[in-house]
Protein backbone atom coordinates (compact mmCIF):
# COMPACT_ATOMS: atom_id res chain seq x y z
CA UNK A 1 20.95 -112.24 -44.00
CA UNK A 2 18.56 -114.83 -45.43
CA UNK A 3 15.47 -114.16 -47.55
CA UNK A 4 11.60 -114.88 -46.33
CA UNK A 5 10.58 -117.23 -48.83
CA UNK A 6 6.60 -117.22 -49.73
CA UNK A 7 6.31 -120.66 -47.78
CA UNK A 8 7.31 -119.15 -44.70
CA UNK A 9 5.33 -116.15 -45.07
CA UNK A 10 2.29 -118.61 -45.52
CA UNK A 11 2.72 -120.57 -42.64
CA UNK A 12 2.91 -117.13 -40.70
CA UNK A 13 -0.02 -116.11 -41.72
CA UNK A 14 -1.65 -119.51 -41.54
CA UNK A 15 -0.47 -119.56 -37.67
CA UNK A 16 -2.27 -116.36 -37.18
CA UNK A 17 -5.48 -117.29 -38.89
CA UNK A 18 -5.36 -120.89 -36.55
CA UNK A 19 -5.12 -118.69 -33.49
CA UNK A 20 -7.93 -116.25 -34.22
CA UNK A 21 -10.50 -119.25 -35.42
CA UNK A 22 -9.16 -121.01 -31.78
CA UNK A 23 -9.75 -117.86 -30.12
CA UNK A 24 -13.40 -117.28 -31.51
CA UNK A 25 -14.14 -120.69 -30.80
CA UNK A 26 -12.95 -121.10 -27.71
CA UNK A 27 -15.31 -118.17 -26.47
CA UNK A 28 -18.95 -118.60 -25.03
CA UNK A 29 -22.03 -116.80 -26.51
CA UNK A 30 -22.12 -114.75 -24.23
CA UNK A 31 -18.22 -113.50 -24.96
CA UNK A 32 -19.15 -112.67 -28.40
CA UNK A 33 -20.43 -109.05 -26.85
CA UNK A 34 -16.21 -108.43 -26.74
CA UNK A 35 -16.16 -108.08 -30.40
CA UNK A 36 -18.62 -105.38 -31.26
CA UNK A 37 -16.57 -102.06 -31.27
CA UNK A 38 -19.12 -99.30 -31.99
CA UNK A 39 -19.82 -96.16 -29.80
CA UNK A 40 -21.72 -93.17 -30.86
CA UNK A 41 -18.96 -90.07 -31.18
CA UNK A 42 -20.56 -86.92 -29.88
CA UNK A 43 -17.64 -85.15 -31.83
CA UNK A 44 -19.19 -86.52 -35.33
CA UNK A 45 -21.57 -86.37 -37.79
CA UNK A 46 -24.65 -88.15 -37.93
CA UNK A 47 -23.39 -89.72 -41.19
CA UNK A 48 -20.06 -90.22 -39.62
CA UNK A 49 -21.74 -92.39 -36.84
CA UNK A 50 -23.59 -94.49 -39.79
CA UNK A 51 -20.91 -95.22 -41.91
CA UNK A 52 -18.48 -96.73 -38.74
CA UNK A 53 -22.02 -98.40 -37.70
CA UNK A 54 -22.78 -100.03 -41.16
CA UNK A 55 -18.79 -100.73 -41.05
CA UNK A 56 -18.51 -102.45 -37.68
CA UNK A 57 -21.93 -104.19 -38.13
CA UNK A 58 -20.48 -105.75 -40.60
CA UNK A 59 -17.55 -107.43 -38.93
CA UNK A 60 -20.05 -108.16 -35.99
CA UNK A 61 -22.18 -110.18 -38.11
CA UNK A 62 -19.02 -112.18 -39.80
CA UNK A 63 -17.77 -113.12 -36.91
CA UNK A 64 -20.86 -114.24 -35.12
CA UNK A 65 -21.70 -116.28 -37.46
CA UNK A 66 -18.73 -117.73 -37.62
CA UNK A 67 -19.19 -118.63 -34.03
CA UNK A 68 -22.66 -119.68 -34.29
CA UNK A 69 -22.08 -121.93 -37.68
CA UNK A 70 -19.36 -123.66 -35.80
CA UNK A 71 -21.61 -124.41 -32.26
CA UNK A 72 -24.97 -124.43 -33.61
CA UNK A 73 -24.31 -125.45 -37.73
CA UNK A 74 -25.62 -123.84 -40.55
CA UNK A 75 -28.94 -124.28 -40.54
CA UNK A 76 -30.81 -121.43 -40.55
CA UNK A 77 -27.61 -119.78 -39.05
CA UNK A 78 -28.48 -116.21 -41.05
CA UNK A 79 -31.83 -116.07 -39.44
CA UNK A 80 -30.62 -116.81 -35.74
CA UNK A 81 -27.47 -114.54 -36.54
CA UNK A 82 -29.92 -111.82 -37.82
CA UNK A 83 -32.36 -111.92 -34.81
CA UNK A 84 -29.54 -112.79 -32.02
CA UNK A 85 -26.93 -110.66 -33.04
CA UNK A 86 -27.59 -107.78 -35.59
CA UNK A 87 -31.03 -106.06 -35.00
CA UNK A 88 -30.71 -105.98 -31.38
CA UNK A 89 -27.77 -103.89 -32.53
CA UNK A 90 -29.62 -101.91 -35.10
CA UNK A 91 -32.10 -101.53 -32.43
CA UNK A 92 -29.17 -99.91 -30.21
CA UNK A 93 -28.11 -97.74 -32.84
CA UNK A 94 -32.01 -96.61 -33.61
CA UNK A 95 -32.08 -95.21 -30.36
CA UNK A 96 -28.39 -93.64 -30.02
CA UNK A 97 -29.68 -92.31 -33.23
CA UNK A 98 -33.56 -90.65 -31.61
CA UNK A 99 -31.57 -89.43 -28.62
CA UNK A 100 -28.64 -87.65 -30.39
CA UNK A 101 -31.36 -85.93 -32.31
CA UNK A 102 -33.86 -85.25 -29.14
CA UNK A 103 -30.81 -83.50 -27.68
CA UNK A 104 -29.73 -81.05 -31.19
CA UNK A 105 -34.22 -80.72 -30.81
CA UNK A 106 -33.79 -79.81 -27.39
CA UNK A 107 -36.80 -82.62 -27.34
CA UNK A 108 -37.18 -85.74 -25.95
CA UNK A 109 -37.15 -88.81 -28.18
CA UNK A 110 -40.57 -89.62 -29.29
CA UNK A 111 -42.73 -93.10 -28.51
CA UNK A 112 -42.15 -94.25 -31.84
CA UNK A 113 -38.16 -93.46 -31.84
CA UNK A 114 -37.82 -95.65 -29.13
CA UNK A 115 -36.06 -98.57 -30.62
CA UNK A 116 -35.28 -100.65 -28.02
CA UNK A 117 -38.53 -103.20 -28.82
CA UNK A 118 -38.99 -104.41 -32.23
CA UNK A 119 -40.25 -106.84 -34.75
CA UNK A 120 -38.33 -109.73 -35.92
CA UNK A 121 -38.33 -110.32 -39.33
């Protein structure tokens, strides 16, 4: 049996990188929706539900902006990622967030819980 040598290993992993940028590239603006993962879990806590939110937000944003600095450039590309991308997420998640605790209430979600308008920084 012959051994993997480190060059090998590289050019693996080198492959697999290639394909993912391709992939990402490849997609339209529209297709970037496909990568955010997040769901609110009944089953879990509040604090639960933040943490995987924070976590997947995260990897949202990354790879958005890959996306956007590689069809649209880097200018200003944390601003348009910030206003396209993340806070109409955070937005989302805001009202998950009134909802899930109108229902433990037994209330409805208040005026000013409703998240789904908001202010752009």
């Amino acid at each position: 049996m012959s051994e993997v040598t480190p060059e090998e290993i590289g050019a693996v992993l080198t492959g697999l990188v290639a394909r993912a940028d391709a992939e990402l590239y490849a997609k339209q603006e529209a297709e970037l929706e496909e990568n955010w993962f997040f769901k609110w879990d009944e089953a879990r806590s509040v604090e639960w539900n933040t943490y995987l939110f924070s976590d997947l937000l995260e990897m949202y944003k990354r790879t958005c902006r890959r996306w956007e600095e590689k069809h649209n450039g880097s200018c200003c590309v944390v601003e348009r990622v910030r206003d396209k991308y993340v806070m109409p997420k955070v937005r989302e998640f805001l009202a998950e967030l009134a909802r899930h605790n109108a229902q433990i209430s037994g209330g409805t979600p208040s005026a000013e819980s409703d998240c789904s308008q908001g202010d752009t920084i």
